[in-house]
N, C-alpha and C. Protein backbone atom coordinates (compact mmCIF):
# COMPACT_ATOMS: atom_id res chain seq x y z
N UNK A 1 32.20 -49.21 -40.20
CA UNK A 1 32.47 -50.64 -40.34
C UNK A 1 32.24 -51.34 -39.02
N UNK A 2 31.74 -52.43 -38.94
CA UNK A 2 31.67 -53.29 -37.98
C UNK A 2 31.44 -54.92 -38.50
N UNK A 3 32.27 -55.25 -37.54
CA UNK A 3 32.07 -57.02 -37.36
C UNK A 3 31.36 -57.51 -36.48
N UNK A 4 30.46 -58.80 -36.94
CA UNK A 4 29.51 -59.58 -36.45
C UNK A 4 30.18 -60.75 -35.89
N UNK A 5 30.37 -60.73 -34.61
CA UNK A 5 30.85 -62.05 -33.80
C UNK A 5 29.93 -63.13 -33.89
N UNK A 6 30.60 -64.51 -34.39
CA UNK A 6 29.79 -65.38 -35.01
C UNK A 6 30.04 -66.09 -33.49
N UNK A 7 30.77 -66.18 -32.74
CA UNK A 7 31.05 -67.18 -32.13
C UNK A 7 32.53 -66.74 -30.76
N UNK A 8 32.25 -67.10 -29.58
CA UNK A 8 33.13 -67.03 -28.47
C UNK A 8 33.93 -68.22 -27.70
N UNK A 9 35.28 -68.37 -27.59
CA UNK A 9 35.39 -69.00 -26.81
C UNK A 9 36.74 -68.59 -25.82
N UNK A 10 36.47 -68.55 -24.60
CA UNK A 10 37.59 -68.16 -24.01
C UNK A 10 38.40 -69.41 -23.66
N UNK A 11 39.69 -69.02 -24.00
CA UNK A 11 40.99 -69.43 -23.57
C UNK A 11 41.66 -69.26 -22.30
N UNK A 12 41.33 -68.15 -21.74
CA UNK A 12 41.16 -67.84 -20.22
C UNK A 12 40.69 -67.19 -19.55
N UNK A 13 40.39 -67.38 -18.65
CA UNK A 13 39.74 -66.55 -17.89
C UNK A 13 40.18 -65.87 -16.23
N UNK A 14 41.02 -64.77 -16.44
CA UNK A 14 41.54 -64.60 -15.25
C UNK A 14 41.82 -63.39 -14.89
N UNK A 15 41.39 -62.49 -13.78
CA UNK A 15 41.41 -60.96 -13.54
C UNK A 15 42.72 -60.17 -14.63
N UNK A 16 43.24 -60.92 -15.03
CA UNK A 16 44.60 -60.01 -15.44
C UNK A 16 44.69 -60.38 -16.81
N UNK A 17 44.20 -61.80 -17.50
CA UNK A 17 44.86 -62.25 -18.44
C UNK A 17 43.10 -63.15 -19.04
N UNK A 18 42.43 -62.29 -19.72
CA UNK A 18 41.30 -62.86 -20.24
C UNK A 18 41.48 -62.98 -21.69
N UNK A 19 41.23 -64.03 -22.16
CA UNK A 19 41.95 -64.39 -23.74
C UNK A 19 41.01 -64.90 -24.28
N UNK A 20 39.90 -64.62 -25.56
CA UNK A 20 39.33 -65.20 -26.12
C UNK A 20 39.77 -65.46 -27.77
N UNK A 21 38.91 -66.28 -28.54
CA UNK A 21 39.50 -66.47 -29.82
C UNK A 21 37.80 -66.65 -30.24
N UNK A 22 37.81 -65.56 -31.15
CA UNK A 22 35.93 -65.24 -31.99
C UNK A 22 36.46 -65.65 -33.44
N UNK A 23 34.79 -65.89 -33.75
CA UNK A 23 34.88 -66.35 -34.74
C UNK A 23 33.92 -64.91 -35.40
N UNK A 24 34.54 -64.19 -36.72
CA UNK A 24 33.76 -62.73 -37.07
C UNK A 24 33.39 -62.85 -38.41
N UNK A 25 32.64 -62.46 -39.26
CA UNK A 25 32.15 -61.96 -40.09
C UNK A 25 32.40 -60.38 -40.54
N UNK A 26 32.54 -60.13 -41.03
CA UNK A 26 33.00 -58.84 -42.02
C UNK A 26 31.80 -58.40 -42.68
N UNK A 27 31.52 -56.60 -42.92
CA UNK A 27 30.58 -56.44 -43.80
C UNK A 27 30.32 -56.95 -44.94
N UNK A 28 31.18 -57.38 -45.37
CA UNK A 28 31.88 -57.84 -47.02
C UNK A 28 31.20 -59.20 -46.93
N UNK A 29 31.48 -59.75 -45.79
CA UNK A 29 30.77 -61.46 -45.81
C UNK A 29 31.85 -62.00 -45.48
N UNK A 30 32.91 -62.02 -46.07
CA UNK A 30 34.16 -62.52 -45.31
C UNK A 30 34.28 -62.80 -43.91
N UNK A 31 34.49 -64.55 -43.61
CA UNK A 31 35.07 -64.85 -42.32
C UNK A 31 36.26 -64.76 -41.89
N UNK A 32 36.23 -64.28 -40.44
CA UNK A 32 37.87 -63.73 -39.72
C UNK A 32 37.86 -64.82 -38.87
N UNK A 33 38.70 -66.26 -38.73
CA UNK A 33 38.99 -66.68 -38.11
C UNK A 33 39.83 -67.86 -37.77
N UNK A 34 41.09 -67.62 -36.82
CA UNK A 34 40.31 -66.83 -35.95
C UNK A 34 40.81 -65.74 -35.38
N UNK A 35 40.18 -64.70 -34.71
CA UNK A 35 40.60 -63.72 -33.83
C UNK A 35 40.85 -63.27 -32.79
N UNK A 36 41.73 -63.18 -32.29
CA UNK A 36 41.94 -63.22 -30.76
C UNK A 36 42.34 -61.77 -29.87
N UNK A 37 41.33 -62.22 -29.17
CA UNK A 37 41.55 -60.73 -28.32
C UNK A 37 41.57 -60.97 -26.62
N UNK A 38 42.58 -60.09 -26.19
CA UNK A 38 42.86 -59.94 -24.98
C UNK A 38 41.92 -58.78 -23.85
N UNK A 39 40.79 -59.26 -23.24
CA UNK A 39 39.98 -58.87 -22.49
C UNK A 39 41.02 -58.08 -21.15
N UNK A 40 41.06 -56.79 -20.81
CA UNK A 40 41.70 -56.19 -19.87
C UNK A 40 40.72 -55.05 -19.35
N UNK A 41 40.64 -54.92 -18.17
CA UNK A 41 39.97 -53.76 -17.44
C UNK A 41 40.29 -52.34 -17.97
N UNK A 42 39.59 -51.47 -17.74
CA UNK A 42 40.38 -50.15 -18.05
C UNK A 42 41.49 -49.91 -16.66
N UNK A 43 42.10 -49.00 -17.72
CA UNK A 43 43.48 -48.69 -16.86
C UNK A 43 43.41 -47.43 -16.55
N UNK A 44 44.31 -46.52 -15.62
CA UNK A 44 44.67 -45.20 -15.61
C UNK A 44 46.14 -44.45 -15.41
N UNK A 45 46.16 -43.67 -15.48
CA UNK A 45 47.78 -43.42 -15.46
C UNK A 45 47.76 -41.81 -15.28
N UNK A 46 48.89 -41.06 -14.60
CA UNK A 46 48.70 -39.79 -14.41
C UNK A 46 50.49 -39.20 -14.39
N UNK A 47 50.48 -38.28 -15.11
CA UNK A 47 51.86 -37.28 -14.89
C UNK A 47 51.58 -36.64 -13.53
N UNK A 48 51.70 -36.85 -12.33
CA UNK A 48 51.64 -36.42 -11.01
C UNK A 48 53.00 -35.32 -10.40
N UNK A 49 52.35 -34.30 -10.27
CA UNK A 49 53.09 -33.37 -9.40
C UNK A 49 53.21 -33.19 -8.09
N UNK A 50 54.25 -32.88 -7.76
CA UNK A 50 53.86 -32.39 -6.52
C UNK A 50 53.56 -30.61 -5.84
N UNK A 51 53.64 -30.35 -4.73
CA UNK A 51 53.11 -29.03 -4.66
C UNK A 51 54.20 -28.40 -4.64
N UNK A 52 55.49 -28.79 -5.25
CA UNK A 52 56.07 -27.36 -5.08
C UNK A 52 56.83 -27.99 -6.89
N UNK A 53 55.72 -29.00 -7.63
CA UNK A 53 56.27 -29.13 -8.95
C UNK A 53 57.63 -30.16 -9.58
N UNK A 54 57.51 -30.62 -8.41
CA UNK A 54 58.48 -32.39 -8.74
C UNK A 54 57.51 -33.01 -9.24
N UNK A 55 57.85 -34.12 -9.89
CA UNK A 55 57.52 -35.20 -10.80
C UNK A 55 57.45 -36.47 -9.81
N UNK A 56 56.65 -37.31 -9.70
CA UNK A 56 56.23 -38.27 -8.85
C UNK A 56 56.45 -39.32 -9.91
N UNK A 57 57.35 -40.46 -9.96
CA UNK A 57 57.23 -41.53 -11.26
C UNK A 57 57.69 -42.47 -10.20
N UNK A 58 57.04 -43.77 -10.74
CA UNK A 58 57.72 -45.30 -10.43
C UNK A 58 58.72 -45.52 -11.35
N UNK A 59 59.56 -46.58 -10.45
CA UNK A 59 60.33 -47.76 -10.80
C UNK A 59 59.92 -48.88 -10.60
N UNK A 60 59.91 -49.77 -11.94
CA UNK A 60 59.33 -51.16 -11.47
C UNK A 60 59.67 -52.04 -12.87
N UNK A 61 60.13 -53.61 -12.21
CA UNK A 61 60.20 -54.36 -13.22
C UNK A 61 59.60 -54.77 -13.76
N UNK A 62 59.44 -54.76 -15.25
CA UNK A 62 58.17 -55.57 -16.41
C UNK A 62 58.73 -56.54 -16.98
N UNK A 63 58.24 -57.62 -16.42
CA UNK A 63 58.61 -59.30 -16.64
C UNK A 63 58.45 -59.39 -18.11
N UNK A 64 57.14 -59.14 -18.59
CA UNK A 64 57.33 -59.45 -20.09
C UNK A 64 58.15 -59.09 -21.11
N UNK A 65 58.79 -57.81 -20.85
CA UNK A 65 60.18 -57.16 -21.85
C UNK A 65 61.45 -57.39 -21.03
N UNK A 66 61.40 -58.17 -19.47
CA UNK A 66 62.36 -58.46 -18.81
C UNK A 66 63.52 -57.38 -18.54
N UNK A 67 62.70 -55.97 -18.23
CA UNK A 67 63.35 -54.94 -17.86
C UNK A 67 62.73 -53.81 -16.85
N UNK A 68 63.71 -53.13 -16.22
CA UNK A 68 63.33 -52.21 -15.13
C UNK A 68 62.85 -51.14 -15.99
N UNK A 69 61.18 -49.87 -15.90
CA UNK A 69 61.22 -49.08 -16.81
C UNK A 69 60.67 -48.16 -15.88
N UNK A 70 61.10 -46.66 -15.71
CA UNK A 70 60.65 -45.49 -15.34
C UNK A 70 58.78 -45.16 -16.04
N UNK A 71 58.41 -45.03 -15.04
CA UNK A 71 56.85 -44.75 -15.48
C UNK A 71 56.14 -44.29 -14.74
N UNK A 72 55.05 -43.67 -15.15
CA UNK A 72 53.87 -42.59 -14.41
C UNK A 72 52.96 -43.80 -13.60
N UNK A 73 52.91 -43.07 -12.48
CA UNK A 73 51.99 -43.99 -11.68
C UNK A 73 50.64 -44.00 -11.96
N UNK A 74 50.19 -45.14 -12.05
CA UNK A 74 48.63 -45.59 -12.19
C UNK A 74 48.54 -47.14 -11.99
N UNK A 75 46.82 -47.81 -12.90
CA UNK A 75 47.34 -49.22 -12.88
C UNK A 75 45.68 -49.15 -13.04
N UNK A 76 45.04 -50.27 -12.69
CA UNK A 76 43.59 -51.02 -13.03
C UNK A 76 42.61 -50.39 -12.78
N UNK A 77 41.42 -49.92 -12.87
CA UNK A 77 40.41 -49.17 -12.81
C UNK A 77 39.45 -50.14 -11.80
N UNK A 78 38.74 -50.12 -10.67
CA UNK A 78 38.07 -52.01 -10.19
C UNK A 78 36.67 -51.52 -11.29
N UNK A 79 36.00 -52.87 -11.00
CA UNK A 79 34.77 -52.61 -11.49
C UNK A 79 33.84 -51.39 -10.40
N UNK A 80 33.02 -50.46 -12.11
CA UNK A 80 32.01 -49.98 -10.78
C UNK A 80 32.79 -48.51 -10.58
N UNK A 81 34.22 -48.43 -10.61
CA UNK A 81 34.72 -47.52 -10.15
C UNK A 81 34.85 -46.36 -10.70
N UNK A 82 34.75 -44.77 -10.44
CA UNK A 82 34.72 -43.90 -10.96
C UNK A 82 36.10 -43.62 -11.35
N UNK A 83 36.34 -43.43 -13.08
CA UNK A 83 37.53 -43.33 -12.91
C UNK A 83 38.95 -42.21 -12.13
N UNK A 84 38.71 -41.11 -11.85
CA UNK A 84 39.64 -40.14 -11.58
C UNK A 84 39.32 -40.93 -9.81
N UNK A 85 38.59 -41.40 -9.27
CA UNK A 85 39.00 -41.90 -8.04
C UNK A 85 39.56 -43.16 -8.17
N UNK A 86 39.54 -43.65 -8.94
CA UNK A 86 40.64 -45.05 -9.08
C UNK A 86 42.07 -44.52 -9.58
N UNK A 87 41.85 -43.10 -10.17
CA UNK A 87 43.07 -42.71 -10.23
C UNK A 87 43.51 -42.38 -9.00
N UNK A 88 43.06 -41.67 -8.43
CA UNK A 88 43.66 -41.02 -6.80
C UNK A 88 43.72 -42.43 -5.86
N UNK A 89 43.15 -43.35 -5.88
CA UNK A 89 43.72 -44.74 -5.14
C UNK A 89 45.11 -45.15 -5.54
N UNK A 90 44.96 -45.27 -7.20
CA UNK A 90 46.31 -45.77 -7.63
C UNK A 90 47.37 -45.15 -7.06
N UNK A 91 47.22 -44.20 -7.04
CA UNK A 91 48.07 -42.75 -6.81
C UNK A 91 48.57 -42.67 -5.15
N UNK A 92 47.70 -42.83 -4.35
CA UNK A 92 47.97 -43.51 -3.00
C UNK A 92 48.70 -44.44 -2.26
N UNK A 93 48.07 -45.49 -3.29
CA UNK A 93 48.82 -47.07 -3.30
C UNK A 93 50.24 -47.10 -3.53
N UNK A 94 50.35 -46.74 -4.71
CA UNK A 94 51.69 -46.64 -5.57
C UNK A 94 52.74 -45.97 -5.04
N UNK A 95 52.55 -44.73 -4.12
CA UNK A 95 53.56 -44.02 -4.11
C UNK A 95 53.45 -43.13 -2.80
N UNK A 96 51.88 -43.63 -1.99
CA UNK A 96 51.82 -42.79 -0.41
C UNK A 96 51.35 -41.24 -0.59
N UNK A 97 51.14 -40.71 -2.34
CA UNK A 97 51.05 -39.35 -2.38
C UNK A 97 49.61 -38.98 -2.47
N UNK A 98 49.20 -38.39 -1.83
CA UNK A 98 47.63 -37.72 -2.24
C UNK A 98 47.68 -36.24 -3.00
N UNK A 99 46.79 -36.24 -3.84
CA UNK A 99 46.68 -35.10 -4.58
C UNK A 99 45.47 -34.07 -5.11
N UNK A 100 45.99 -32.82 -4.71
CA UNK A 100 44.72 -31.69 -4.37
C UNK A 100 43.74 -31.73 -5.87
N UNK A 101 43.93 -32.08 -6.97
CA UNK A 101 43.27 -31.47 -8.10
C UNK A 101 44.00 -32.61 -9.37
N UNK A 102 42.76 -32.85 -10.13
CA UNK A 102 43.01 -34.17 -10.89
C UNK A 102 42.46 -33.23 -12.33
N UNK A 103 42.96 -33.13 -13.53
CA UNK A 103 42.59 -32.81 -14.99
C UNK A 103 42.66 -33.89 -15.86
N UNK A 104 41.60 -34.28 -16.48
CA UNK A 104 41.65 -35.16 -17.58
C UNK A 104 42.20 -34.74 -18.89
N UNK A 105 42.95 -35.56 -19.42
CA UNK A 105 43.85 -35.55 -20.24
C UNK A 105 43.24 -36.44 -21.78
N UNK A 106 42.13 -37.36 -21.61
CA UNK A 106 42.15 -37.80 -23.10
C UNK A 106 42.16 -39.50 -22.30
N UNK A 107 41.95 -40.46 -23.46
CA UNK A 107 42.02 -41.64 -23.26
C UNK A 107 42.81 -42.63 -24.55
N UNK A 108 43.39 -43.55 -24.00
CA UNK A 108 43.72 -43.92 -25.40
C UNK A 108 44.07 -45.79 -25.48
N UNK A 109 43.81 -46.44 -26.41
CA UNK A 109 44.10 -47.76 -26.58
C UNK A 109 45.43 -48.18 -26.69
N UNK A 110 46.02 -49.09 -26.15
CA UNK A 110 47.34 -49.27 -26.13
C UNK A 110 47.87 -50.31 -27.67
N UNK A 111 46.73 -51.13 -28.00
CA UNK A 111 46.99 -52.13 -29.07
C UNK A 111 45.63 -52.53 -29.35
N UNK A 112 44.55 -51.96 -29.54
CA UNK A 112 43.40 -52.05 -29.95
C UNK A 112 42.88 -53.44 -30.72
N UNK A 113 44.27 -53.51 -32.10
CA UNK A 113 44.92 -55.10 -32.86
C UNK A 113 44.16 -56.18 -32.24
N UNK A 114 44.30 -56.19 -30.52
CA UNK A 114 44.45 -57.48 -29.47
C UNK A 114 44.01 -57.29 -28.37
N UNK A 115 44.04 -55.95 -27.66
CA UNK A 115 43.46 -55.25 -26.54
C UNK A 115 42.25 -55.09 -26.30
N UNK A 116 41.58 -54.84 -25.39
CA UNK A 116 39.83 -54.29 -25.45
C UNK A 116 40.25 -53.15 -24.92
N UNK A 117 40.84 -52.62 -23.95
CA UNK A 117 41.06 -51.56 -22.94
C UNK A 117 41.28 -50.88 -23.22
N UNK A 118 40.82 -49.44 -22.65
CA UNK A 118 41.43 -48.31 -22.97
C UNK A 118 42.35 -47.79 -21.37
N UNK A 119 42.91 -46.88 -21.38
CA UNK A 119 43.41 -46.01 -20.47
C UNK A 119 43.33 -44.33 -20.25
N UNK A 120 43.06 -44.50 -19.42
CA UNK A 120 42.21 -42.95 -19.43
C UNK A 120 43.82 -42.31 -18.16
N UNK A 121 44.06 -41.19 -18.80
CA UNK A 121 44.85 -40.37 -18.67
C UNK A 121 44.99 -38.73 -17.66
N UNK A 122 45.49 -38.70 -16.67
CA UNK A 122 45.22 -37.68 -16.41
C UNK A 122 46.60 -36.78 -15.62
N UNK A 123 46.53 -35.40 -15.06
CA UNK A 123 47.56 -34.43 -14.92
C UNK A 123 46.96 -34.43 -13.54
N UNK A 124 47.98 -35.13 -12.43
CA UNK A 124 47.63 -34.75 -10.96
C UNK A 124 48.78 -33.51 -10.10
N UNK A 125 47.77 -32.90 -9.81
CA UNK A 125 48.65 -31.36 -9.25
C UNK A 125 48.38 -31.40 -7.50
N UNK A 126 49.51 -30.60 -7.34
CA UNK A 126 49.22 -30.47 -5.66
C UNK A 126 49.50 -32.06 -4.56
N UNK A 127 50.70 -32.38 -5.15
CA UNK A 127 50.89 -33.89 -4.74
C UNK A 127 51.80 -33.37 -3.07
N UNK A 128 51.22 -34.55 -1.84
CA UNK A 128 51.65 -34.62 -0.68
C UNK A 128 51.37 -35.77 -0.45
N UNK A 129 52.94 -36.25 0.34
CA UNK A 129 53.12 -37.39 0.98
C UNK A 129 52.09 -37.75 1.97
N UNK A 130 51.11 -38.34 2.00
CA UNK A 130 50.63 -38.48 3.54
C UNK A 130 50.52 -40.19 3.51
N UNK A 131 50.92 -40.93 2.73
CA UNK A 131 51.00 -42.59 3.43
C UNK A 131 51.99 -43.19 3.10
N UNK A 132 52.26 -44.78 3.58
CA UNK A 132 53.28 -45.16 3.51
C UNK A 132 52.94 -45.98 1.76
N UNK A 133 53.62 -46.70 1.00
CA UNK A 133 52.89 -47.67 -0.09
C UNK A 133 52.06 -48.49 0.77
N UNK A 134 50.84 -49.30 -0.29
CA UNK A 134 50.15 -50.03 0.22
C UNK A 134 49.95 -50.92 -1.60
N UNK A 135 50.91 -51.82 -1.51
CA UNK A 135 51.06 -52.35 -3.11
C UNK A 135 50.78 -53.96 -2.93
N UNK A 136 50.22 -54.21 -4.01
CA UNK A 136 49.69 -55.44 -4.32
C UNK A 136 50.66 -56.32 -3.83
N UNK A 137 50.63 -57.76 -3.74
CA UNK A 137 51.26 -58.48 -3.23
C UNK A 137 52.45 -59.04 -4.71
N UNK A 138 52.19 -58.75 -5.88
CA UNK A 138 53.11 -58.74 -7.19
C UNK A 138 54.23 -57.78 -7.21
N UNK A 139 53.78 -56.39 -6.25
CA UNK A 139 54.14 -55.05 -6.39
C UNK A 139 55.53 -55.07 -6.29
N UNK A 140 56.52 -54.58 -6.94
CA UNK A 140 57.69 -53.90 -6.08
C UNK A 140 58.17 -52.44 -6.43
N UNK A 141 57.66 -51.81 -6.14
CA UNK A 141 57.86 -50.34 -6.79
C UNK A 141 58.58 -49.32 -6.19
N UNK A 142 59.47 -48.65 -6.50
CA UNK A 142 60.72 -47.39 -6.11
C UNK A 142 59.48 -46.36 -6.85
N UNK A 143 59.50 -45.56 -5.95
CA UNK A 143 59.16 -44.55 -5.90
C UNK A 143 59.96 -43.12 -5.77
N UNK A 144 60.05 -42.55 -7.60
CA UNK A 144 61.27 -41.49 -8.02
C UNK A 144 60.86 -40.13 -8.03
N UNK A 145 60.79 -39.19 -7.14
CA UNK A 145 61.03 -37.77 -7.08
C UNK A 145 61.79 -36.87 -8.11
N UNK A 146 60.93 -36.43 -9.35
CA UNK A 146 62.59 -35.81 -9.87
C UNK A 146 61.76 -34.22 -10.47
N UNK A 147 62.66 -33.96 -11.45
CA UNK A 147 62.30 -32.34 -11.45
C UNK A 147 61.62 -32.38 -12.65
N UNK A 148 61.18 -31.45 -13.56
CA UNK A 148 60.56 -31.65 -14.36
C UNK A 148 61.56 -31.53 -15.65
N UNK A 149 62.44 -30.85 -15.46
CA UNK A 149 63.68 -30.37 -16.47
C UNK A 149 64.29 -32.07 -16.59
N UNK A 150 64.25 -32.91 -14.98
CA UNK A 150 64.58 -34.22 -15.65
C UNK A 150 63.85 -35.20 -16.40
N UNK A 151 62.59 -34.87 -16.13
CA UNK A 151 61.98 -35.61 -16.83
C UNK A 151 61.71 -35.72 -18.70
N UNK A 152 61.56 -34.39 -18.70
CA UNK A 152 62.08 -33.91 -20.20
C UNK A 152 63.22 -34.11 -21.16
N UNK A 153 64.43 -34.26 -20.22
CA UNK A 153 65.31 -35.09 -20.60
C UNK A 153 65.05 -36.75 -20.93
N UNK A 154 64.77 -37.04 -20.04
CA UNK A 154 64.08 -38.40 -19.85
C UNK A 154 63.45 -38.53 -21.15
N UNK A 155 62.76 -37.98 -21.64
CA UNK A 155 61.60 -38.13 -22.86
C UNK A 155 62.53 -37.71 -24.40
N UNK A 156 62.84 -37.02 -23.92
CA UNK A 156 64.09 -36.59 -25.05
C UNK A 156 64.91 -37.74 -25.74
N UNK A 157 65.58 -38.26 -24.19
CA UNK A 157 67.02 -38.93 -24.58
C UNK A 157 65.60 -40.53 -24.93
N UNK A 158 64.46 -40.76 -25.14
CA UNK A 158 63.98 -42.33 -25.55
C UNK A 158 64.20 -43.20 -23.67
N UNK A 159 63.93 -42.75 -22.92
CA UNK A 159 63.93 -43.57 -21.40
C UNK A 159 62.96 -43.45 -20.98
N UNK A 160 61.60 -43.01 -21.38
CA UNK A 160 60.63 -43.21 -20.86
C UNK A 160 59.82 -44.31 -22.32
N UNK A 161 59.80 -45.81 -21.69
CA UNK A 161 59.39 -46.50 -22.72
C UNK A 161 58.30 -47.07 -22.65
N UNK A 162 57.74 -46.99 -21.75
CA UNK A 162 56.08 -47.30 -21.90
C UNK A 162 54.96 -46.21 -22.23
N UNK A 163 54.97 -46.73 -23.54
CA UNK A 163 53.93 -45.74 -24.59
C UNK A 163 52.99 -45.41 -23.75
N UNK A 164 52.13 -46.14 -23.33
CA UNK A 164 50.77 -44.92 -22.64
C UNK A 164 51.18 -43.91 -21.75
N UNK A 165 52.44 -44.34 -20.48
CA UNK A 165 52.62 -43.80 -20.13
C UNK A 165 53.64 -41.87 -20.74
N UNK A 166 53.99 -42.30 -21.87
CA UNK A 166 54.60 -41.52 -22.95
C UNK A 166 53.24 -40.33 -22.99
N UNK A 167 52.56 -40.90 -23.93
CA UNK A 167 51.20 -40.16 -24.19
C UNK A 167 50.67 -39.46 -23.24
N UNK A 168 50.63 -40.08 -22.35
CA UNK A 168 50.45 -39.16 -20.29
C UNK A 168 51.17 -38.00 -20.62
N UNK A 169 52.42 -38.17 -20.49
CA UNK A 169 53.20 -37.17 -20.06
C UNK A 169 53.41 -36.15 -21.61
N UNK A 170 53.20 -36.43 -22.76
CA UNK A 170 53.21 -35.71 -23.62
C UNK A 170 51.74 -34.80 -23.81
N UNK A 171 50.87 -35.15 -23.25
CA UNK A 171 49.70 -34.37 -23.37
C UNK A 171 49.26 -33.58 -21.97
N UNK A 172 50.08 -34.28 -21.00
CA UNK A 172 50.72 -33.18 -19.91
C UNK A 172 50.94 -31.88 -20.34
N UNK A 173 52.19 -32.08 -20.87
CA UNK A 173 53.29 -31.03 -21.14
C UNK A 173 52.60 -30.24 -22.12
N UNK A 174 51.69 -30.11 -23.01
CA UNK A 174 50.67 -30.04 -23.80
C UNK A 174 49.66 -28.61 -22.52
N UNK A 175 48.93 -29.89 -22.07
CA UNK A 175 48.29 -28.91 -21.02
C UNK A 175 48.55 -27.71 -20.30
N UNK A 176 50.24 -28.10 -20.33
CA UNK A 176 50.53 -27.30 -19.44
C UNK A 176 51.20 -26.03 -19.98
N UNK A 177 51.51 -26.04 -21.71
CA UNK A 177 52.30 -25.11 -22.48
C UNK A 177 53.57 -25.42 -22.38
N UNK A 178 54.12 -26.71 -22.50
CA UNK A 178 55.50 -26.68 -22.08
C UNK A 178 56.13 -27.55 -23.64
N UNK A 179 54.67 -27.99 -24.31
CA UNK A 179 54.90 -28.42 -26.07
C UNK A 179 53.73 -27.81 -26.82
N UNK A 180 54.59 -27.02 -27.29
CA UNK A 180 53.88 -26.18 -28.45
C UNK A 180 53.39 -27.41 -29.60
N UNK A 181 51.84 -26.87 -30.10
CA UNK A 181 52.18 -27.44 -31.12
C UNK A 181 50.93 -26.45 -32.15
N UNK A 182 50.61 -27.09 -33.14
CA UNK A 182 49.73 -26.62 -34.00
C UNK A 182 48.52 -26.97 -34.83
N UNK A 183 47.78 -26.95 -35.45
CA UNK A 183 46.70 -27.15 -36.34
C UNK A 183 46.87 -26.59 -37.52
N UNK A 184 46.96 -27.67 -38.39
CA UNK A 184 46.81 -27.59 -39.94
C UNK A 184 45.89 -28.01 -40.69
């Protein structure tokens, strides 16, 4: 299936917040409009270890649900950029940690509905402190050290609430044999 965009107009236009409303056509012939979709860069995000197997996560407030939420460090992909090195920037930025060995994990749409973006996912191992943060001027981020037994809890007890970042860390734990699962 695919739709034929009859027509574009953006509503905004701005590195963070690109908003258009199309006008579509349907195989069927049926017009969709209108439809609105939110233009966003790709993203990345990583379950980050460190080298002796702590858990590297932010703290940071999300204005739009107007709450503080525990989450895997990542964030915007620039243009141009390869992604697993925009991961290891993020990863820098965010939290001062550099890391020996990066595994891709899968990619996934957060709200496809409204979204364009995907987020590409990955398992960073061999994590060492070597900088101080270096965060956007929006930034305010705590940077949380914890074990992995807490983090599992964490996922257990519903406190890790940002879904992509969820999906990170569940296909982590996946990778790593720590969630069994199966094929039927």
């Amino acid at each position: 299936m695919h739709w034929n965009v009859l027509s574009t107009e953006y509503i905004s236009n701005h590195q963070y917040f690109t908003a258009r409303r199309d006008r579509c056509q349907r195989e069927d012939g049926v017009i969709v409009d209108p439809y609105f979709v939110v233009e966003l860069p790709t993203s990345a995000t990583a379950l980050a270890l460190t080298e002796d197997g702590k858990v590297v996560m932010v703290k940071q407030y999300r204005h739009p649900v107007a709450e503080v939420m525990l989450e895997t460090p990542g964030g915007f992909i620039d243009p141009g950029e390869d992604f697993a090195e925009g991961m290891r920037r993020e990863l820098l930025e965010e939290t001062g940690y550099s890391f020996a060995s990066f595994d891709y994990l899968g990619r996934v749409a957060a709200n496809p509905g409204v979204l364009s973006n995907y987020t590409e996912l990955y398992l960073a191992t061999g994590g060492v402190r070597t900088d101080n943060q270096s965060l956007d001027h929006n930034e305010e981020i705590d940077v949380q050290v914890i074990t992995m037994a807490e983090l599992m809890q964490l996922v257990a007890a519903g406190e890790i609430k940002q879904s992509l970042h969820l999906n990170c860390i569940l296909l982590a734990f996946m990778k790593m044999g720590m969630l069994a699962y199966t094929t039927r």
